[in-house]
N, C-alpha and C. Protein backbone atom coordinates (compact mmCIF):
# COMPACT_ATOMS: atom_id res chain seq x y z
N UNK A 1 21.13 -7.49 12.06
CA UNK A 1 22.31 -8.31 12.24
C UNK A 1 23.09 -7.77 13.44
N UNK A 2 23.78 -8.51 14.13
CA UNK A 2 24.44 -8.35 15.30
C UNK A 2 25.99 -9.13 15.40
N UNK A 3 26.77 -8.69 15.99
CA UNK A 3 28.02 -9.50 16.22
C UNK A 3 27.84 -10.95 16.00
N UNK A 4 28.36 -11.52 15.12
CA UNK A 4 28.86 -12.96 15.19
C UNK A 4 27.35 -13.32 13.75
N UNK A 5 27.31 -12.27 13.18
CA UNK A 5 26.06 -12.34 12.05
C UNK A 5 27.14 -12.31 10.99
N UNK A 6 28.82 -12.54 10.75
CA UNK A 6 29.39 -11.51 9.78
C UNK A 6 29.13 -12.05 8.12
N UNK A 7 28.58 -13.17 8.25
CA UNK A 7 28.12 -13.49 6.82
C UNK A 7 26.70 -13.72 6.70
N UNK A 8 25.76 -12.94 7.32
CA UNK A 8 24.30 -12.88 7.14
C UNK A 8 24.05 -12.37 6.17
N UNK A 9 22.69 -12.91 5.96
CA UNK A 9 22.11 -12.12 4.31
C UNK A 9 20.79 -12.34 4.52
N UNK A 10 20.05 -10.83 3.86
CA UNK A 10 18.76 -10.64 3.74
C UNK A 10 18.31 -10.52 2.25
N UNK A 11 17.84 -11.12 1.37
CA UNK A 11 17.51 -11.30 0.35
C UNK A 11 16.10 -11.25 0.11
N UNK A 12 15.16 -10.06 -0.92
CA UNK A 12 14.00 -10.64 -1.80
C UNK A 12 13.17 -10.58 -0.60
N UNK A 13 13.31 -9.59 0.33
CA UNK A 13 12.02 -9.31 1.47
C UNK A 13 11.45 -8.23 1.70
N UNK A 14 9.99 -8.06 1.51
CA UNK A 14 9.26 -7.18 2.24
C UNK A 14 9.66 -6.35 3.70
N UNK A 15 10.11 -5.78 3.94
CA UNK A 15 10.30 -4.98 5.22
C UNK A 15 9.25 -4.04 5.48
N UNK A 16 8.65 -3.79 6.79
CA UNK A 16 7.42 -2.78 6.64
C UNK A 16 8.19 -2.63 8.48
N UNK A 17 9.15 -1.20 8.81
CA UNK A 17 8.91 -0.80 10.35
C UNK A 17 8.15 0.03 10.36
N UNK A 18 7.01 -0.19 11.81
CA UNK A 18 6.27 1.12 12.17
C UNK A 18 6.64 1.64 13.53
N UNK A 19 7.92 1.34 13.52
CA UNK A 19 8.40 1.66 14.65
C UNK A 19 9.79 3.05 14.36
N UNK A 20 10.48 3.83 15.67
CA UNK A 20 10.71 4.71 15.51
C UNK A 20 12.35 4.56 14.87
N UNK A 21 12.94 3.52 15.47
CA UNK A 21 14.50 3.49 14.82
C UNK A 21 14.23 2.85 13.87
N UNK A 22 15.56 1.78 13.02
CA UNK A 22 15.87 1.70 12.06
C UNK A 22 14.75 0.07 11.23
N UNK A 23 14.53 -0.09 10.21
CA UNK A 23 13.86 -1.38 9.74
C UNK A 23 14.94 -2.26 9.82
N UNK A 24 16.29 -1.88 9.32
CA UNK A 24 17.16 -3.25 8.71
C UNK A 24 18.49 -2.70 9.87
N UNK A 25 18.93 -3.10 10.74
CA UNK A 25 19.89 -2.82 11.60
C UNK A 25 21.18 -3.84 11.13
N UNK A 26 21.92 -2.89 10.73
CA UNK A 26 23.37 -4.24 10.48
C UNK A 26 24.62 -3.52 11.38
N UNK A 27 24.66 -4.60 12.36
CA UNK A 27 25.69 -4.17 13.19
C UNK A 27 26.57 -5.10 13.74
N UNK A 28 27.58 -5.46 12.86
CA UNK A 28 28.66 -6.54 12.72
C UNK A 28 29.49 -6.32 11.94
N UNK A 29 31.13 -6.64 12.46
CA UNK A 29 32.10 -6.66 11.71
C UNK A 29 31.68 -7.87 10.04
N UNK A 30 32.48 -7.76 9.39
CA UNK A 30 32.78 -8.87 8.01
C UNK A 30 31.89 -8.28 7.36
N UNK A 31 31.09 -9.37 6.35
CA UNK A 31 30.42 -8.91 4.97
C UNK A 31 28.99 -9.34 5.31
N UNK A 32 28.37 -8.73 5.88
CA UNK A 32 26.89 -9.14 5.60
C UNK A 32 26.42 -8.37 4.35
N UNK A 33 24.96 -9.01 3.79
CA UNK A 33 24.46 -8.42 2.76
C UNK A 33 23.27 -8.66 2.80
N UNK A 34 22.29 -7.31 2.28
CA UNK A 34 21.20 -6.77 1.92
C UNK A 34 20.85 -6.97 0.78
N UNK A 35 20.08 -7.89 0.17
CA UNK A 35 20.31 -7.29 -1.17
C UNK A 35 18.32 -7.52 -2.13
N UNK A 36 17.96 -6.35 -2.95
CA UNK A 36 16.83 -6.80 -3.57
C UNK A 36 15.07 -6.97 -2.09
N UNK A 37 15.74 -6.17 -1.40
CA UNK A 37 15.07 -5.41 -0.23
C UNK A 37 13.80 -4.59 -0.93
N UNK A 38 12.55 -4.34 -0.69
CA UNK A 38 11.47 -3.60 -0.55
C UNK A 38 11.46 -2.77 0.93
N UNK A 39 12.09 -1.69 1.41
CA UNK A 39 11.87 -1.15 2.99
C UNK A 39 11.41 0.15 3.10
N UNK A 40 10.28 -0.33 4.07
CA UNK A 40 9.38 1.45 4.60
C UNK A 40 9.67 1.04 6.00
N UNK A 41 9.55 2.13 6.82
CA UNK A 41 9.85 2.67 8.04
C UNK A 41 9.15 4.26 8.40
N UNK A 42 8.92 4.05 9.82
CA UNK A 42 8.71 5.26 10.57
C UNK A 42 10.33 5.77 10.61
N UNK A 43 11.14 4.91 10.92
CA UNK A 43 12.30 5.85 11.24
C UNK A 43 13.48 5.40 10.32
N UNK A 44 14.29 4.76 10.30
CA UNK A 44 15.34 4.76 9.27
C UNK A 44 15.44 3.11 8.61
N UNK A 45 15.90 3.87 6.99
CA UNK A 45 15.35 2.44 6.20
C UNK A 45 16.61 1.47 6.53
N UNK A 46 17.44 1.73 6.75
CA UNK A 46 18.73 0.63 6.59
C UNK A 46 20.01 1.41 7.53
N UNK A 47 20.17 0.54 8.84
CA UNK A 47 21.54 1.57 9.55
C UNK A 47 22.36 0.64 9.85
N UNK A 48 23.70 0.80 9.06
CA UNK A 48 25.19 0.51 8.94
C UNK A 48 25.73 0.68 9.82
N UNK A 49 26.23 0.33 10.57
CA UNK A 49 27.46 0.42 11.59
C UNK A 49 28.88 -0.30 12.24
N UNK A 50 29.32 -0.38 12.69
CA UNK A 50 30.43 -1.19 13.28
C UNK A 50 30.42 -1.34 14.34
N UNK A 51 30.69 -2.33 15.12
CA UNK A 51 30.89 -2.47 16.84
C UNK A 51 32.57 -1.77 16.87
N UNK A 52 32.83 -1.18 18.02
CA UNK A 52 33.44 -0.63 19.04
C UNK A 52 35.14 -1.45 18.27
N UNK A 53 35.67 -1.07 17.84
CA UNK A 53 37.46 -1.36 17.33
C UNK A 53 37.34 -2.45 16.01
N UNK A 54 36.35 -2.35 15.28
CA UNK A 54 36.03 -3.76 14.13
C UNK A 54 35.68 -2.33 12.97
N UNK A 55 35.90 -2.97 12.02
CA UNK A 55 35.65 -2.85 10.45
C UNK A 55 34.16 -3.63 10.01
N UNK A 56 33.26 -2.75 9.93
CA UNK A 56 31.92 -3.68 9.11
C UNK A 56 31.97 -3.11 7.16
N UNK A 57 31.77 -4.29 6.77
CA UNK A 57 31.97 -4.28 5.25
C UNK A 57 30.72 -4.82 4.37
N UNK A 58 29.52 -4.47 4.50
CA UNK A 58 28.71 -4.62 3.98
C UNK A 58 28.24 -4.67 2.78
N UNK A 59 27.35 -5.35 1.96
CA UNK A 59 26.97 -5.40 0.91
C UNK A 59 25.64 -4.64 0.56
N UNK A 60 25.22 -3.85 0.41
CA UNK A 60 23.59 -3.32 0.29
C UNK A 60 23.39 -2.81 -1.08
N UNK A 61 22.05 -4.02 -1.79
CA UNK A 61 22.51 -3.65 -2.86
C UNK A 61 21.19 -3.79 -3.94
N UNK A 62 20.49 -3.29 -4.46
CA UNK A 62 19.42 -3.74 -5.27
C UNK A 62 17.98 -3.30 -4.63
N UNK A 63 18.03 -2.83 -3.33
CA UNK A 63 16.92 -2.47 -2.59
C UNK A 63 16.30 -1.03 -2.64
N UNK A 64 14.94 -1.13 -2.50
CA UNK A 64 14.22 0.20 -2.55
C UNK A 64 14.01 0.30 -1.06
N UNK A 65 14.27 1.46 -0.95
CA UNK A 65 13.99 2.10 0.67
C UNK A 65 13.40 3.61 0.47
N UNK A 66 12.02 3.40 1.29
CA UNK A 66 10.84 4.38 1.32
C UNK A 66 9.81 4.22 0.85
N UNK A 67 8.59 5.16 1.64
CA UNK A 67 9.14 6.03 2.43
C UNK A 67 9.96 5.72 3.55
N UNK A 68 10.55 6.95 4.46
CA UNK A 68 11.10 6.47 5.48
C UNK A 68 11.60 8.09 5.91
N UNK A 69 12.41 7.72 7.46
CA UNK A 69 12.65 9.30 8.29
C UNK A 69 13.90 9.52 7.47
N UNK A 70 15.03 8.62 7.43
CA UNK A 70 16.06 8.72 6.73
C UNK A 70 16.00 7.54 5.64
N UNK A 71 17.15 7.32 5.01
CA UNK A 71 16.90 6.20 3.79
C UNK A 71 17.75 5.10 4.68
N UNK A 72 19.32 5.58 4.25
CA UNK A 72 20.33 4.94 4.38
C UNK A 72 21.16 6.00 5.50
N UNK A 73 21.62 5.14 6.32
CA UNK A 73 22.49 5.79 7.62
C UNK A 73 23.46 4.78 7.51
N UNK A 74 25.04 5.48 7.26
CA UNK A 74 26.20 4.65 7.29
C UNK A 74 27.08 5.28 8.46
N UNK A 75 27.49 4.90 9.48
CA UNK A 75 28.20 5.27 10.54
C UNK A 75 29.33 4.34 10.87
N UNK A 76 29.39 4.94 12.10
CA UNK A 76 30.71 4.43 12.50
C UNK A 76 32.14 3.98 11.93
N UNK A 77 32.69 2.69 12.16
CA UNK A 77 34.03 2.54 10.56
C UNK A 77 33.31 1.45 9.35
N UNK A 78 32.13 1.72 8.93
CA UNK A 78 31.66 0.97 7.92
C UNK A 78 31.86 1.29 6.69
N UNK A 79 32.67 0.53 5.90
CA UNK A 79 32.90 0.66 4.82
C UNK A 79 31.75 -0.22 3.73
N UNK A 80 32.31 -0.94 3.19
CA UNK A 80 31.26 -1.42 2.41
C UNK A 80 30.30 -0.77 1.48
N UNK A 81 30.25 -1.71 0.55
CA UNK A 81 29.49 -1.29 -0.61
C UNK A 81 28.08 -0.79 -1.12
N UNK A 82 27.25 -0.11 -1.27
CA UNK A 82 25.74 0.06 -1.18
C UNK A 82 25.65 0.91 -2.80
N UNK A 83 25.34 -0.35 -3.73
CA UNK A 83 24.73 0.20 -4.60
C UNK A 83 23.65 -0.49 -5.54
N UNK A 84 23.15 0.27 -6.34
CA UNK A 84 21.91 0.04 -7.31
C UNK A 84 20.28 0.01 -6.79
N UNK A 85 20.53 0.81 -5.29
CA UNK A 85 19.58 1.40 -4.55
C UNK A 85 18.46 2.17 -5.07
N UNK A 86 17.37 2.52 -4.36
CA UNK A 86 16.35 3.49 -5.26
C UNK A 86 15.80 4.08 -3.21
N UNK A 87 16.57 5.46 -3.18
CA UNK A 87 16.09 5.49 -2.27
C UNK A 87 14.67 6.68 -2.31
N UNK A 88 13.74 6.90 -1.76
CA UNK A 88 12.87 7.84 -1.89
C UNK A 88 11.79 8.18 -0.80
N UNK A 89 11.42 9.49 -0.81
CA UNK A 89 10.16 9.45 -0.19
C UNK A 89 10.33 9.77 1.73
N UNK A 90 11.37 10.34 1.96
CA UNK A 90 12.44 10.29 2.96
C UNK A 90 12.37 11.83 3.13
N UNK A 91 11.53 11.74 5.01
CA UNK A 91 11.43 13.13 5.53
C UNK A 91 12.51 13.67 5.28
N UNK A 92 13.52 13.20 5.66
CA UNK A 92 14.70 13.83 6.40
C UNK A 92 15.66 13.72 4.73
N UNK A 93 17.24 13.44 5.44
CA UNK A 93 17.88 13.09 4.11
C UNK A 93 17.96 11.82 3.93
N UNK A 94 18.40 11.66 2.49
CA UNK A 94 17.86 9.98 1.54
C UNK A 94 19.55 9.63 2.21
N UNK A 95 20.42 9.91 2.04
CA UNK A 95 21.43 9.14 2.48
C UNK A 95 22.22 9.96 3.86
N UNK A 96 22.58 9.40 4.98
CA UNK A 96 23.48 10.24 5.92
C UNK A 96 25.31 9.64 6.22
N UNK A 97 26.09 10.03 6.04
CA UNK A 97 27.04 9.49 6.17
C UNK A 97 27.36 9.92 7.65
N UNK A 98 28.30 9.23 8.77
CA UNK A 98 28.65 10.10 9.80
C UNK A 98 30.02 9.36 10.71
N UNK A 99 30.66 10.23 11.57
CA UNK A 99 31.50 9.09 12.48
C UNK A 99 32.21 8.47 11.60
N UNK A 100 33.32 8.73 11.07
CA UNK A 100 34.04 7.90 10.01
C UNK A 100 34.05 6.93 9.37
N UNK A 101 32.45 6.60 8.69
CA UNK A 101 32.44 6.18 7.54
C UNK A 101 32.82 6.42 6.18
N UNK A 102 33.26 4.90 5.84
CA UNK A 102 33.92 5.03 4.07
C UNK A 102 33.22 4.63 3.13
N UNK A 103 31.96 4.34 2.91
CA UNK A 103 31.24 3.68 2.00
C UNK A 103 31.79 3.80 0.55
N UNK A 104 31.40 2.87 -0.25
CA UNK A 104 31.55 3.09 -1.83
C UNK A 104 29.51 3.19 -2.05
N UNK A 105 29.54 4.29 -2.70
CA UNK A 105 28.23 4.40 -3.22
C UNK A 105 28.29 4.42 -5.10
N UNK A 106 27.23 3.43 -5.40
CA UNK A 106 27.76 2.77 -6.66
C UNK A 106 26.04 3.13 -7.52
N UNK A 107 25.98 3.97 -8.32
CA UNK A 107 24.58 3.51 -8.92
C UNK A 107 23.26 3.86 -8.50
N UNK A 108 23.14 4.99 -7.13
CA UNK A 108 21.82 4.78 -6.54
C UNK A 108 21.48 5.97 -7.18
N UNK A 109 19.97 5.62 -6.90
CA UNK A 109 19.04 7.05 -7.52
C UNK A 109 18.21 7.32 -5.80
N UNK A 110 18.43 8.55 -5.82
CA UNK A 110 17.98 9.22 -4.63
C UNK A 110 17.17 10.59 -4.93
N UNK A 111 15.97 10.23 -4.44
CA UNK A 111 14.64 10.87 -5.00
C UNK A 111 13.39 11.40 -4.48
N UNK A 112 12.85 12.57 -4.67
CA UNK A 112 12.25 13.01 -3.46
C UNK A 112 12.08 12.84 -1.85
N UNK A 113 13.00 13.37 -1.73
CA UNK A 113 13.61 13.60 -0.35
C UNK A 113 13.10 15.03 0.16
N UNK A 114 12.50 14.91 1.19
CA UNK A 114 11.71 16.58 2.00
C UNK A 114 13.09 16.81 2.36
N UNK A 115 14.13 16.05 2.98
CA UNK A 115 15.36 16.53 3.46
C UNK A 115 16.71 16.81 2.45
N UNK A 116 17.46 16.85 2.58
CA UNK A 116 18.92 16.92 1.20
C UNK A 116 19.02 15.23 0.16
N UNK A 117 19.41 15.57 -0.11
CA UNK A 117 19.68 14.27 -0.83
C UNK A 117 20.91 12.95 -0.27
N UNK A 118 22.02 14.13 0.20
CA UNK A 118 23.34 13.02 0.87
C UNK A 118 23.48 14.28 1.89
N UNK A 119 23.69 13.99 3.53
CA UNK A 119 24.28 14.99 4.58
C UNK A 119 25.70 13.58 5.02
N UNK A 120 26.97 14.56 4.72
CA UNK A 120 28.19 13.49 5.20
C UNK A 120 28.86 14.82 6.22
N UNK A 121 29.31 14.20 7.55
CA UNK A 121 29.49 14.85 8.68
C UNK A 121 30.09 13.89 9.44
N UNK A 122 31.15 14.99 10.55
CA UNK A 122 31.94 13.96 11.44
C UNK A 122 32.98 13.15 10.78
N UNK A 123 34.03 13.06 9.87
CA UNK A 123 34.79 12.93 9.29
C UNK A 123 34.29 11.87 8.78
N UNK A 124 33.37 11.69 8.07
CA UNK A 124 32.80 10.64 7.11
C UNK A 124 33.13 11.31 5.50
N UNK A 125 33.41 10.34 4.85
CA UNK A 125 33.44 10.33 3.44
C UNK A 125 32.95 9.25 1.77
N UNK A 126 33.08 9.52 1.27
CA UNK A 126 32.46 8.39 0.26
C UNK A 126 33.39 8.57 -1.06
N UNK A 127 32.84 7.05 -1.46
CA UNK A 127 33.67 7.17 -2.28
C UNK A 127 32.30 7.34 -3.60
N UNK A 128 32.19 8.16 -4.77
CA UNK A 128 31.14 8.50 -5.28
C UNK A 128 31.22 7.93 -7.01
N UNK A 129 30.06 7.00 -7.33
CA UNK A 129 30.48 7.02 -8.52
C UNK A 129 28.87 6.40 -9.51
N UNK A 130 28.50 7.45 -9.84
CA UNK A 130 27.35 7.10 -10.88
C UNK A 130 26.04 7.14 -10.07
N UNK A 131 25.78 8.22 -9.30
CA UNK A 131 24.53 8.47 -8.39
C UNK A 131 24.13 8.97 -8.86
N UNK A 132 22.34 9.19 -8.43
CA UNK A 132 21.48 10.33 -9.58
C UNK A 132 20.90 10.77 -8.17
N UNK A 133 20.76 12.05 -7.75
CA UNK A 133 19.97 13.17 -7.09
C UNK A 133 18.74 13.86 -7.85
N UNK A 134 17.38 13.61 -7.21
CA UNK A 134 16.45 14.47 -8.05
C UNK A 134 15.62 14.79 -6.73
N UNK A 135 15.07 15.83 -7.22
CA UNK A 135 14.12 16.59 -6.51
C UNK A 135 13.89 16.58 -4.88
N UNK A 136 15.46 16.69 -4.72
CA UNK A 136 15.56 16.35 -2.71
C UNK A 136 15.25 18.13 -2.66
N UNK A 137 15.16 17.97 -1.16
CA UNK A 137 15.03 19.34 -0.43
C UNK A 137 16.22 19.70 -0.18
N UNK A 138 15.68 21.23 0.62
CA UNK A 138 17.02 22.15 1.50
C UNK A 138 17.73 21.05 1.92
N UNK A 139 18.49 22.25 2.10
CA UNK A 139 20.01 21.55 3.77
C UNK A 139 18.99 21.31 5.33
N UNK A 140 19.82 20.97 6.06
CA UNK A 140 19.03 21.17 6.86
C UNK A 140 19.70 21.84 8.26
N UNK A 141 18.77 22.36 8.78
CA UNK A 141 19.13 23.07 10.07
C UNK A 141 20.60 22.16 10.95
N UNK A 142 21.05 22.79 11.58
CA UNK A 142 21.92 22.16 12.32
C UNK A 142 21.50 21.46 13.49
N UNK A 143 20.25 21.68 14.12
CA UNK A 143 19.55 21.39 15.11
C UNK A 143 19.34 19.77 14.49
N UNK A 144 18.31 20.08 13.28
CA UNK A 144 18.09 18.80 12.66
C UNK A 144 19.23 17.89 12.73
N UNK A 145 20.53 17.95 12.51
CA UNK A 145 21.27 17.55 12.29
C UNK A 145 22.11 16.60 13.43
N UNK A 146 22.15 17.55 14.21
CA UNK A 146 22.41 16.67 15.75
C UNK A 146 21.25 16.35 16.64
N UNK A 147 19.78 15.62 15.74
CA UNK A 147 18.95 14.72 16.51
C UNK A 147 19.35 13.04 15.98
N UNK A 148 20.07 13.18 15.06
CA UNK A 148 19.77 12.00 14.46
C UNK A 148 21.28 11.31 14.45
């Protein structure tokens, strides 16, 4: 999704990237929504963002993501909602928050992860309520941290 997408919706689809950035790119102010998603990726399952002085408020919600490099990447001023997720199978970490994001994370199970389970950085925060963490990895290097 892109500017002027702000009420797009992806529903009840197969996603397969074999490519290096993200499968599901949402990058628009208003409410787009994800929802009931199947997504694998070489590089990241789902990336949130905002254009340049806008608020994006997203819906992501019911979808499995992984494998994949990351799961879920929420950046910039994206708020919006992302829950009842199943993320897994995710080199890196299953969720990244960064750049002053506010997400509400509602319900997800985040699950074998080679990387952490949630990395939030850069005055990002969440709002947290009824997540399950299992069998993620270490922290990760700081190096790791500022490639992505």
């Amino acid at each position: 999704f892109e500017e002027g997408a702000e009420r797009a919706a992806l529903r009840n689809l197969d996603i397969i990237n074999s490519r290096r950035f993200a499968a599901v790119h949402v990058r628009c102010s208003g409410a787009p929504e994800v929802s009931g998603c199947n997504i694998s990726s070489c590089g990241i399952g789902i990336l949130t963002d905002a254009p340049l002085n806008t608020l994006s408020n997203p819906l992501i919600s019911d979808c499995r993501i992984g494998p994949a490099w990351q799961g879920l990447v929420i950046a910039g001023r994206c708020r919006g909602t992302f829950e009842r997720c199943v993320i897994s199978d995710c080199r890196s970490a299953g969720i990244r928050l960064r750049n002053d994001a506010r997400p509400v994370l509602r319900g997800n199970l985040v699950v074998g992860c080679q990387g952490p389970g949630m990395v939030v950085w850069n005055r990002a925060e969440a709002q947290m309520e009824d997540n399950v963490f299992l069998d993620n990895g270490a922290s990760e290097t700081p190096e790791e941290t500022l490639e992505t």
